[in-house]
PDB file of N, CA and C in Angstrom:
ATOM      1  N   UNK A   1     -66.643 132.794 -12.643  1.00  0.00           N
ATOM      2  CA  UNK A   1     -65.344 132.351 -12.225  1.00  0.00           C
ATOM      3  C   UNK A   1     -64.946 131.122 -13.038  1.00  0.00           C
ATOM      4  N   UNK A   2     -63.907 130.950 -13.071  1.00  0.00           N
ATOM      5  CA  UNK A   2     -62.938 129.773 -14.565  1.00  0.00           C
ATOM      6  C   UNK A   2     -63.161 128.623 -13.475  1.00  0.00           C
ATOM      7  N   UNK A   3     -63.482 127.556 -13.947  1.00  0.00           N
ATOM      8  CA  UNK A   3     -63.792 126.487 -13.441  1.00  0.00           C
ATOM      9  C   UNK A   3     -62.816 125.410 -12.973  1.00  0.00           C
ATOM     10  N   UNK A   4     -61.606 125.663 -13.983  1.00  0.00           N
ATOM     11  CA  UNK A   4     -60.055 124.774 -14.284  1.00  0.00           C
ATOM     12  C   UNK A   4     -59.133 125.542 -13.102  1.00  0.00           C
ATOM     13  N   UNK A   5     -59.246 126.629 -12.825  1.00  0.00           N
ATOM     14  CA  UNK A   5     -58.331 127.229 -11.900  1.00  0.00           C
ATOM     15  C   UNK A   5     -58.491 128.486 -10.895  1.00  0.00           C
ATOM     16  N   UNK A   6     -58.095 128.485  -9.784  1.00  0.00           N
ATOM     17  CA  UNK A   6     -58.859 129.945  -8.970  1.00  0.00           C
ATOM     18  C   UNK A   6     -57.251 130.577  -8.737  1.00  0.00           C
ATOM     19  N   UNK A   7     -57.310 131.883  -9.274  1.00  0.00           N
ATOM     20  CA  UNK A   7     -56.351 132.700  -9.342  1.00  0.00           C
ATOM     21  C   UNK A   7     -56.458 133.692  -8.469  1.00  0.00           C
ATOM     22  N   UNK A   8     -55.250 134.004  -8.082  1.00  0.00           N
ATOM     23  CA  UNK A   8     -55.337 135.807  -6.867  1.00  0.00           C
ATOM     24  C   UNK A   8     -56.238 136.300  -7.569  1.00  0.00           C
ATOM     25  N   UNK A   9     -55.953 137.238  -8.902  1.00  0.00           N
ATOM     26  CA  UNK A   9     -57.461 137.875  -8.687  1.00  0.00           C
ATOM     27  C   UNK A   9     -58.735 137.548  -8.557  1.00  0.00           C
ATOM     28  N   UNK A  10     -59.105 136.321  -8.806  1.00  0.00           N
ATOM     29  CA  UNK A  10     -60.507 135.693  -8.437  1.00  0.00           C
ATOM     30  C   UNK A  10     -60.463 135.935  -7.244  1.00  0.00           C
ATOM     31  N   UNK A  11     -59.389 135.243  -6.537  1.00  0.00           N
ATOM     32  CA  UNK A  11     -59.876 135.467  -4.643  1.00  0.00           C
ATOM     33  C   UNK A  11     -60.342 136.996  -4.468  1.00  0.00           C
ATOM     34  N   UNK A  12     -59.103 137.921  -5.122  1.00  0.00           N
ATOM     35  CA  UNK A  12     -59.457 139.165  -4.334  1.00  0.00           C
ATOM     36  C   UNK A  12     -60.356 139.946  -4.677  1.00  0.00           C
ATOM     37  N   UNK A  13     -61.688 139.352  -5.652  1.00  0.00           N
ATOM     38  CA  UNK A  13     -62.688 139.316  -6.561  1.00  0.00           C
ATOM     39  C   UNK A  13     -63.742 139.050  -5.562  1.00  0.00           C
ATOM     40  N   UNK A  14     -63.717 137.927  -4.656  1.00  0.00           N
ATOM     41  CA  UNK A  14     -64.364 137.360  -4.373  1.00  0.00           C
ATOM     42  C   UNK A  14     -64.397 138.043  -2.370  1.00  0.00           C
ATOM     43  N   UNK A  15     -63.542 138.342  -2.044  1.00  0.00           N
ATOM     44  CA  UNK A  15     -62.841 138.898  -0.839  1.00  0.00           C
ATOM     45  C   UNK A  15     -64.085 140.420  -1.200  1.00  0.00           C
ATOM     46  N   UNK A  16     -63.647 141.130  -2.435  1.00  0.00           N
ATOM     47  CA  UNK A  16     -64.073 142.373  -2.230  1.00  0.00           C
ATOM     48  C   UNK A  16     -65.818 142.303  -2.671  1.00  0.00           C
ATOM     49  N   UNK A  17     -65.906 140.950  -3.634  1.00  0.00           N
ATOM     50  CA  UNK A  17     -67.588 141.331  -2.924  1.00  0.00           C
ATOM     51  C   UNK A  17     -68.676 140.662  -1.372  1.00  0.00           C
ATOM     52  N   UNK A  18     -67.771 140.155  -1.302  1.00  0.00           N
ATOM     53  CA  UNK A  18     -67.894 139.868   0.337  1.00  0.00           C
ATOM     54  C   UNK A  18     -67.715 141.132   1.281  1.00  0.00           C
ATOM     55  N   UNK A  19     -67.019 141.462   1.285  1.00  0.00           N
ATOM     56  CA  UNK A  19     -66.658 142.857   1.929  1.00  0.00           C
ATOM     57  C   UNK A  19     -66.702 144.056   1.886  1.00  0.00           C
ATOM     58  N   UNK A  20     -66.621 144.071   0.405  1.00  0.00           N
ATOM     59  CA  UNK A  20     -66.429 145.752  -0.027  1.00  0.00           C
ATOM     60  C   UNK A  20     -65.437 146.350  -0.396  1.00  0.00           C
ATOM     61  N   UNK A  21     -64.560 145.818   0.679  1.00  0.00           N
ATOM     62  CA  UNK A  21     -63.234 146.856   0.648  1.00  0.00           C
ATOM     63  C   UNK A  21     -62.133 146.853  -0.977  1.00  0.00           C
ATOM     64  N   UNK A  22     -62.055 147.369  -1.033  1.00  0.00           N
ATOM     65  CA  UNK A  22     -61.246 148.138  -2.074  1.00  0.00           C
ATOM     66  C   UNK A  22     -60.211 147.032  -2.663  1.00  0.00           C
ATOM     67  N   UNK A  23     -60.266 146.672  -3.818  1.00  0.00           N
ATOM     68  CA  UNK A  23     -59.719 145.567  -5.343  1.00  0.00           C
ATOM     69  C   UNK A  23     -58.269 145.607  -4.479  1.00  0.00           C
ATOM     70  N   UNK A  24     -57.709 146.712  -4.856  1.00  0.00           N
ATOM     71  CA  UNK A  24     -56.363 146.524  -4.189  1.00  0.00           C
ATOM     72  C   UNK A  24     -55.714 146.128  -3.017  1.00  0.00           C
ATOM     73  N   UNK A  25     -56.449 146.469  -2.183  1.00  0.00           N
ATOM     74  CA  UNK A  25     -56.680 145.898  -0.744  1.00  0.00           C
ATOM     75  C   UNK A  25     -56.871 144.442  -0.455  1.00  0.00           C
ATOM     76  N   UNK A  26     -57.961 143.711  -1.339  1.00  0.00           N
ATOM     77  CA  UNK A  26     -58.077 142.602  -1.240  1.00  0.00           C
ATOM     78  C   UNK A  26     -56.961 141.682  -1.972  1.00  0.00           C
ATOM     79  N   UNK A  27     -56.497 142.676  -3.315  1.00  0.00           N
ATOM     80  CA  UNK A  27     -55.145 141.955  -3.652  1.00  0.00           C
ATOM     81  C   UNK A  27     -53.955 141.379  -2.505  1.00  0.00           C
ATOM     82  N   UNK A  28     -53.897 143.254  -1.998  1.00  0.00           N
ATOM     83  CA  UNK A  28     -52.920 142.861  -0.775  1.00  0.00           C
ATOM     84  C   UNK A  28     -53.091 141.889  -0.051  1.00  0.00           C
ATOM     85  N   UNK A  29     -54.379 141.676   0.132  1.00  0.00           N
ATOM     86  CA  UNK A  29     -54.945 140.439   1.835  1.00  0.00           C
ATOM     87  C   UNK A  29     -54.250 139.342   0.730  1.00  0.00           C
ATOM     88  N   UNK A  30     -54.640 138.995  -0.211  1.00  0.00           N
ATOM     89  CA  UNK A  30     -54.394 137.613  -1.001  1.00  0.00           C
ATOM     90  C   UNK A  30     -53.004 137.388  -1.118  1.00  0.00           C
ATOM     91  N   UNK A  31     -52.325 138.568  -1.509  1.00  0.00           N
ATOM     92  CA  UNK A  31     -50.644 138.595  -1.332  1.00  0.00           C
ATOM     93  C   UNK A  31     -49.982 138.036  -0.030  1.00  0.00           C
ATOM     94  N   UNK A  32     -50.509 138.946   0.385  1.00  0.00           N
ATOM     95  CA  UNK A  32     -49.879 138.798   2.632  1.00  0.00           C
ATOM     96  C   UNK A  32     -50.630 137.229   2.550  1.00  0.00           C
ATOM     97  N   UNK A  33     -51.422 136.762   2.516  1.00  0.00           N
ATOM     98  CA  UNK A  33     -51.848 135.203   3.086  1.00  0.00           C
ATOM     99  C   UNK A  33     -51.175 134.388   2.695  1.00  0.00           C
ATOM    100  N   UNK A  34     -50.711 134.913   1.543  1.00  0.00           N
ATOM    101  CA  UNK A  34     -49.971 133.353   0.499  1.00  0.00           C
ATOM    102  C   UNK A  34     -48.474 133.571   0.640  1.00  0.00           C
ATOM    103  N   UNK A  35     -48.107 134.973   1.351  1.00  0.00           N
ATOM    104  CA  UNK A  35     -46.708 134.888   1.754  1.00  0.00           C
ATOM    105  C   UNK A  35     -46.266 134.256   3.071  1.00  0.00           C
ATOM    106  N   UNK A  36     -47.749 134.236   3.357  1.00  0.00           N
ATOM    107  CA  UNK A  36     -47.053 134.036   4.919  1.00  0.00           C
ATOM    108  C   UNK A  36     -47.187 132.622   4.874  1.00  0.00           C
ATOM    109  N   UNK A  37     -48.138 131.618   4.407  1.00  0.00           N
ATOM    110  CA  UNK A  37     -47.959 130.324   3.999  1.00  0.00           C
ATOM    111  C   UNK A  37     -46.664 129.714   3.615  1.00  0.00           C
ATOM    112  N   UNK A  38     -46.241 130.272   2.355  1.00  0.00           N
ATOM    113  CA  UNK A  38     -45.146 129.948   1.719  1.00  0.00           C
ATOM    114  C   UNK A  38     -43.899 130.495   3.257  1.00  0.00           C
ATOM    115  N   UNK A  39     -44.162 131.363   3.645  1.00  0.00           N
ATOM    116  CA  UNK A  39     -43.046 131.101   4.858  1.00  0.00           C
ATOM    117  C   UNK A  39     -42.935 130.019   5.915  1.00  0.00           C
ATOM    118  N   UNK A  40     -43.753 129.769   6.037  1.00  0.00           N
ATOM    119  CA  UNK A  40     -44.307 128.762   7.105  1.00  0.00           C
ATOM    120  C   UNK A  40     -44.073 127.387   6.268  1.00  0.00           C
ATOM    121  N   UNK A  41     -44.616 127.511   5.225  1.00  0.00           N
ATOM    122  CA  UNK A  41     -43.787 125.856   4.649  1.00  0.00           C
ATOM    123  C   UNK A  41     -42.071 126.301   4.365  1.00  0.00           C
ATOM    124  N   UNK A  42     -41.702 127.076   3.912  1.00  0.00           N
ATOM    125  CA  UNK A  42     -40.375 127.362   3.565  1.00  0.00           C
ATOM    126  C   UNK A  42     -39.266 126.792   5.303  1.00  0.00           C
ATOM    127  N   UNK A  43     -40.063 126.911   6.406  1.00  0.00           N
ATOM    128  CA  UNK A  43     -39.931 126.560   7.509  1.00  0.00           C
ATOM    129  C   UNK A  43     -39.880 125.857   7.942  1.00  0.00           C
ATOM    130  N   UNK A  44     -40.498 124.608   6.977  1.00  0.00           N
ATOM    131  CA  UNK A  44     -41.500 123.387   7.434  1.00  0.00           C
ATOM    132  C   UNK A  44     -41.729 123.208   8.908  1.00  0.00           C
ATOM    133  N   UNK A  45     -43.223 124.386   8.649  1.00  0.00           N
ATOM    134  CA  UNK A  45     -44.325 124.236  10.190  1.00  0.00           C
ATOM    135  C   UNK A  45     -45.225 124.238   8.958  1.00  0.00           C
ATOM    136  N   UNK A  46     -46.116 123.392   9.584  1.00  0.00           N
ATOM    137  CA  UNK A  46     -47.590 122.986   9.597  1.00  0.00           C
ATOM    138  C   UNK A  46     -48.273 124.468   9.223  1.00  0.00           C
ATOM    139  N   UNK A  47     -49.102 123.866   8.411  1.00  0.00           N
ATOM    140  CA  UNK A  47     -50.551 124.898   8.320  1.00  0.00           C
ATOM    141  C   UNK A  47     -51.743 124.401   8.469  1.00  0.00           C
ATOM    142  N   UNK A  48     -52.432 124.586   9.606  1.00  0.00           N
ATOM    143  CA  UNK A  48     -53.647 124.158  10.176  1.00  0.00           C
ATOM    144  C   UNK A  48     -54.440 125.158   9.495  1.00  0.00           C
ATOM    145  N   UNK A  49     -55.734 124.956   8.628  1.00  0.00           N
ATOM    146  CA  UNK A  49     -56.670 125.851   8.376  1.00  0.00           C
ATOM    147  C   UNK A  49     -58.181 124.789   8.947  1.00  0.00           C
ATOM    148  N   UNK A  50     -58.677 125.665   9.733  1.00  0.00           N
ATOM    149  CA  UNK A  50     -60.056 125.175  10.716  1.00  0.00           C
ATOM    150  C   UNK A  50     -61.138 124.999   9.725  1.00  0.00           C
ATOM    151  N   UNK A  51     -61.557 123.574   9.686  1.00  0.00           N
ATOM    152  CA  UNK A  51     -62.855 123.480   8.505  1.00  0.00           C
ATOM    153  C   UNK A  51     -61.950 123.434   6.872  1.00  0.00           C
ATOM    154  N   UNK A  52     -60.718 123.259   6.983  1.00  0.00           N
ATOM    155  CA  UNK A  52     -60.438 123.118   5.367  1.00  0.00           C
ATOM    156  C   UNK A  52     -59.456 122.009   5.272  1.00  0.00           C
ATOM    157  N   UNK A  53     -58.173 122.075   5.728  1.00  0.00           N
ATOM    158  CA  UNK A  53     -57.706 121.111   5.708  1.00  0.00           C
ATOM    159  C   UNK A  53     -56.060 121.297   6.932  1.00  0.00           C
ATOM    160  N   UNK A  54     -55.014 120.228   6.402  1.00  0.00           N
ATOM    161  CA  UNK A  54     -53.151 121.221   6.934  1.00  0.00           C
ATOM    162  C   UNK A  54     -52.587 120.555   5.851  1.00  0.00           C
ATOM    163  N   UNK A  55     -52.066 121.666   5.768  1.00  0.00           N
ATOM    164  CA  UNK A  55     -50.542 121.628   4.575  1.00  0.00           C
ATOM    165  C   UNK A  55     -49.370 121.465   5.430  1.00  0.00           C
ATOM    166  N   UNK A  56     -48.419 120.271   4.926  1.00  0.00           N
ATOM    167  CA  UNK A  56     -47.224 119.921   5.664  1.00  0.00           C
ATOM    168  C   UNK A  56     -46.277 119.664   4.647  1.00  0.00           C
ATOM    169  N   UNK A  57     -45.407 120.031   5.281  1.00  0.00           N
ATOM    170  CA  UNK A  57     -43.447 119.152   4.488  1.00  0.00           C
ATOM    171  C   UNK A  57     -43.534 118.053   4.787  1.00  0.00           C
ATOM    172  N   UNK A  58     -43.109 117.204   3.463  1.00  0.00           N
ATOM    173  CA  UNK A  58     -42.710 115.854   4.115  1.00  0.00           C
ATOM    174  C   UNK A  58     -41.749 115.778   3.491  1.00  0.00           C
ATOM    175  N   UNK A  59     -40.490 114.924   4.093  1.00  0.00           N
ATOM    176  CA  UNK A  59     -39.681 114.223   3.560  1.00  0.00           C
ATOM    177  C   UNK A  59     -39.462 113.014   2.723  1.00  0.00           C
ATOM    178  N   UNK A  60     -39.371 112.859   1.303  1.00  0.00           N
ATOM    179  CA  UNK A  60     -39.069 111.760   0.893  1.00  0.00           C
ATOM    180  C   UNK A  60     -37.714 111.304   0.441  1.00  0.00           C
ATOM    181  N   UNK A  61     -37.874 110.194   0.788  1.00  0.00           N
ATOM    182  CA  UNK A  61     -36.149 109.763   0.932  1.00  0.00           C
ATOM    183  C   UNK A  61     -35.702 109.356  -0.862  1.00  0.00           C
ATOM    184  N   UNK A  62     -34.133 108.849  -0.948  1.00  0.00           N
ATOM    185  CA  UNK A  62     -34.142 108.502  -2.351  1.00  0.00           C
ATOM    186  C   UNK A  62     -34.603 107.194  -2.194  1.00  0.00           C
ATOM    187  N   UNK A  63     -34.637 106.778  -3.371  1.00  0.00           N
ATOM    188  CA  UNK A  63     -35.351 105.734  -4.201  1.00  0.00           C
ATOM    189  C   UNK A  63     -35.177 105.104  -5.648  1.00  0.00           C
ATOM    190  N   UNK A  64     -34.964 104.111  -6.019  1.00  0.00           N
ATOM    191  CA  UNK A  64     -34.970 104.173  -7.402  1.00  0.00           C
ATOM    192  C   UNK A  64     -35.628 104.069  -7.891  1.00  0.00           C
ATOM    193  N   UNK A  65     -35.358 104.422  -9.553  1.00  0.00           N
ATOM    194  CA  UNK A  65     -36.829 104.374 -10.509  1.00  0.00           C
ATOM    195  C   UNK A  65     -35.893 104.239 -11.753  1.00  0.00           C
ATOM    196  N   UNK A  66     -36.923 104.705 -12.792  1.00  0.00           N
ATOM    197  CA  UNK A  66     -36.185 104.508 -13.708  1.00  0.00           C
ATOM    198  C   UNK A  66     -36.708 105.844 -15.252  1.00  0.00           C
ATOM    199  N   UNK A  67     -35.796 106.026 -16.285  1.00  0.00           N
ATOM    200  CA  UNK A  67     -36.264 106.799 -17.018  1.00  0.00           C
ATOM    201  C   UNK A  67     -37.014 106.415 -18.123  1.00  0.00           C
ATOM    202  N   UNK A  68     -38.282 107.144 -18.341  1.00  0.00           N
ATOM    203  CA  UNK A  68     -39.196 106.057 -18.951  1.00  0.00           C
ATOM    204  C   UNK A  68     -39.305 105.895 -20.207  1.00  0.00           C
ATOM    205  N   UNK A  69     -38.388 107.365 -20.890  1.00  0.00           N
ATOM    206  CA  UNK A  69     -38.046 107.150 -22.182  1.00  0.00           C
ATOM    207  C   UNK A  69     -36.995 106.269 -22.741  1.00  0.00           C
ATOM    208  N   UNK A  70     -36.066 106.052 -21.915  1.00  0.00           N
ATOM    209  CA  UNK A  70     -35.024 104.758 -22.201  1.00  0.00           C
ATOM    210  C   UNK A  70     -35.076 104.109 -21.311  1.00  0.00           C
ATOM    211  N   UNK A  71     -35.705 103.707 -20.431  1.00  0.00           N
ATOM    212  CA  UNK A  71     -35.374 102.883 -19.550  1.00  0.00           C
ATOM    213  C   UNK A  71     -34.831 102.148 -18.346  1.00  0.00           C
ATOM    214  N   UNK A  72     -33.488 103.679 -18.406  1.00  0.00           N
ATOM    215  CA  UNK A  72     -32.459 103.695 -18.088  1.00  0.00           C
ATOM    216  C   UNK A  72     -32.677 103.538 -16.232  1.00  0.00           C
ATOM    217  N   UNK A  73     -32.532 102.930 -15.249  1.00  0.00           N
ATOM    218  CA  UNK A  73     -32.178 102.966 -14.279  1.00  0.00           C
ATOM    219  C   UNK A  73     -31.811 104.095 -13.403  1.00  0.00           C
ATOM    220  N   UNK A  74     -32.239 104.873 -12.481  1.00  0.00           N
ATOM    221  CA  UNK A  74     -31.571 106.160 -12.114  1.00  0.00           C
ATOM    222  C   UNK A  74     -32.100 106.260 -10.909  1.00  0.00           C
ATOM    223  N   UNK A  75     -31.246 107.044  -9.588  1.00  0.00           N
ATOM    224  CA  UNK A  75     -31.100 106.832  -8.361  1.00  0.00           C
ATOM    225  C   UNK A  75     -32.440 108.230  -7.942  1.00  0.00           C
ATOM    226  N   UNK A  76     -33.793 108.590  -7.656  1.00  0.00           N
ATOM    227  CA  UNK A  76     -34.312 109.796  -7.207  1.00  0.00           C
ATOM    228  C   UNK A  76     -33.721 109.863  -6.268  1.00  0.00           C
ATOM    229  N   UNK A  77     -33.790 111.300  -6.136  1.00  0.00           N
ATOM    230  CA  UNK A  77     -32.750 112.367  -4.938  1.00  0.00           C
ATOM    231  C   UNK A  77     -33.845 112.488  -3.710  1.00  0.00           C
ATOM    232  N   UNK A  78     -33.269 112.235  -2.605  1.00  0.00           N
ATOM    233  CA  UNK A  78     -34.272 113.186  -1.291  1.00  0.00           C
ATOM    234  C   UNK A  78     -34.702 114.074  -1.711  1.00  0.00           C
ATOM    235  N   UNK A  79     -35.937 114.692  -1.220  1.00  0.00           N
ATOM    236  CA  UNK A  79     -36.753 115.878  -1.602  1.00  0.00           C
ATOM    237  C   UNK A  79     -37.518 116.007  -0.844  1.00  0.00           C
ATOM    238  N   UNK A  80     -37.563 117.130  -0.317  1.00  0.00           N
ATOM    239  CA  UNK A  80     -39.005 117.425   0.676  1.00  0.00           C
ATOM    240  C   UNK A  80     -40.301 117.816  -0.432  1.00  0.00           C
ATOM    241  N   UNK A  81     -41.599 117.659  -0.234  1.00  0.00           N
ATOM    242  CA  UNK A  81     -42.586 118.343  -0.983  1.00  0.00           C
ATOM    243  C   UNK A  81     -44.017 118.202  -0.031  1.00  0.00           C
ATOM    244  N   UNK A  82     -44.717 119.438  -0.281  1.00  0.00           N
ATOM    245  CA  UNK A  82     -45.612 119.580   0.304  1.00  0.00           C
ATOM    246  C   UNK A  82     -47.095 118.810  -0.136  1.00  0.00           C
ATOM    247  N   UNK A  83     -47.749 118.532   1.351  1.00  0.00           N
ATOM    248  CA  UNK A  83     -48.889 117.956   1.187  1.00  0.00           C
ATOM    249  C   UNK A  83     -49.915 118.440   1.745  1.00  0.00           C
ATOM    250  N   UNK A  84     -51.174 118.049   1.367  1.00  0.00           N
ATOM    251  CA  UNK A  84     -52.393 118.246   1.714  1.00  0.00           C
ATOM    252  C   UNK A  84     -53.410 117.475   2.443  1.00  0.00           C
ATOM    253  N   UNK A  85     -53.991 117.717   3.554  1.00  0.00           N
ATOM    254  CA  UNK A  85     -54.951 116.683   3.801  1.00  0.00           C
ATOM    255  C   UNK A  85     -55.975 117.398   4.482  1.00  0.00           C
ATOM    256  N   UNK A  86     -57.095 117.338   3.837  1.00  0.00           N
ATOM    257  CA  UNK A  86     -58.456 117.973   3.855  1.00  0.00           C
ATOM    258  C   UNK A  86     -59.033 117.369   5.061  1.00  0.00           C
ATOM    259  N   UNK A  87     -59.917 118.821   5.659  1.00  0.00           N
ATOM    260  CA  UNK A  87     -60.354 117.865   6.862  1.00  0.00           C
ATOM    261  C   UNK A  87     -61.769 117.073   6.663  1.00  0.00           C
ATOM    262  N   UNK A  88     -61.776 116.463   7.848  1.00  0.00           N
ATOM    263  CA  UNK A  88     -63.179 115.596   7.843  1.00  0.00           C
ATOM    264  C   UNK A  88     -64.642 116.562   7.494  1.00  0.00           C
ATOM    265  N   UNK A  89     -64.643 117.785   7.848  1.00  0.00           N
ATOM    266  CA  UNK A  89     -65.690 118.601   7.028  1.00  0.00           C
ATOM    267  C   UNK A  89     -65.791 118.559   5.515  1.00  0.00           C
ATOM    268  N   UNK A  90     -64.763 119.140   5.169  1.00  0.00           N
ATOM    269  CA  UNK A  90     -64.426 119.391   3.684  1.00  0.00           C
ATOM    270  C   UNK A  90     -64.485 117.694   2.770  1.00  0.00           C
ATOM    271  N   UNK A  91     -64.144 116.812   3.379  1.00  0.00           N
ATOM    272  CA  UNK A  91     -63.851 115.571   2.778  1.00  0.00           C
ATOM    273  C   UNK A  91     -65.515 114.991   2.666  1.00  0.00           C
ATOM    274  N   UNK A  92     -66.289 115.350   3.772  1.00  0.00           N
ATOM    275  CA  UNK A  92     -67.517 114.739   3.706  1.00  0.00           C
ATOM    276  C   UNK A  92     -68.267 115.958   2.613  1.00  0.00           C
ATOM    277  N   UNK A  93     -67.968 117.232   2.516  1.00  0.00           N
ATOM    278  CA  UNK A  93     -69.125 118.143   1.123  1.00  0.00           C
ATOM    279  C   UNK A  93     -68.377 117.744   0.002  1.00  0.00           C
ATOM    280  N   UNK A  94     -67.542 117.690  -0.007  1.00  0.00           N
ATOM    281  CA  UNK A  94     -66.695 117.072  -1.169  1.00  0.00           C
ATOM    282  C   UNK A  94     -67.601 115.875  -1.755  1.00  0.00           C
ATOM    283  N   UNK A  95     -68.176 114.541  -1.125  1.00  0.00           N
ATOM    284  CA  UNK A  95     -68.337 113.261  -1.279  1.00  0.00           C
ATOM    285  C   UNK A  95     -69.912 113.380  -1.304  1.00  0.00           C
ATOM    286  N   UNK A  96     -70.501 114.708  -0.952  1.00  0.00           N
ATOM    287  CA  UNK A  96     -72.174 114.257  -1.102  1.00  0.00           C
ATOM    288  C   UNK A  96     -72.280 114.609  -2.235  1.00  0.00           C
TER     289      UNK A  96
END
């Protein structure tokens, strides 16, 4: 498995030798999971996953900053974007 990135087919790689069941099948499971995520943030509700972490919307408000190739002063726009926060399992195998 590529070390830099885990792709649908790796999961559904990894799904079907766990299981067995059939490449395409496990595509599908990997499809249906990540649609229904992306609905659920598209929603902004929470995604609780038990032992891994929750993915949430947050709101960030505007702000200024500036452009860094000239310099120039410029107002950032509100934007929602999603976050991550790993749970206390995952954060402690992570750190040994």
């Amino acid at each position: 498995m590529n070390k830099d990135n885990l792709t649908r087919k790796e999961l559904a790689e990894v799904i079907n030798g766990h299981l067995g069941y059939p490449q395409n099948s496990c595509a599908a499971l990997v499809d249906a999971f990540l649609e229904q995520m992306k609905g659920s943030l598209l929603d902004a509700e929470s995604i609780k996953l038990v032992h891994f972490g929750t993915f949430t919307v947050r709101e960030k408000h505007p702000r200024r900053g500036r452009n860094p190739r000239t310099g120039e002063a410029i107002t950032i726009k509100s934007r929602q974007m999603v976050t991550f926060r790993p749970s206390k399992k995952l954060r402690e195998q992570i750190n040994e």
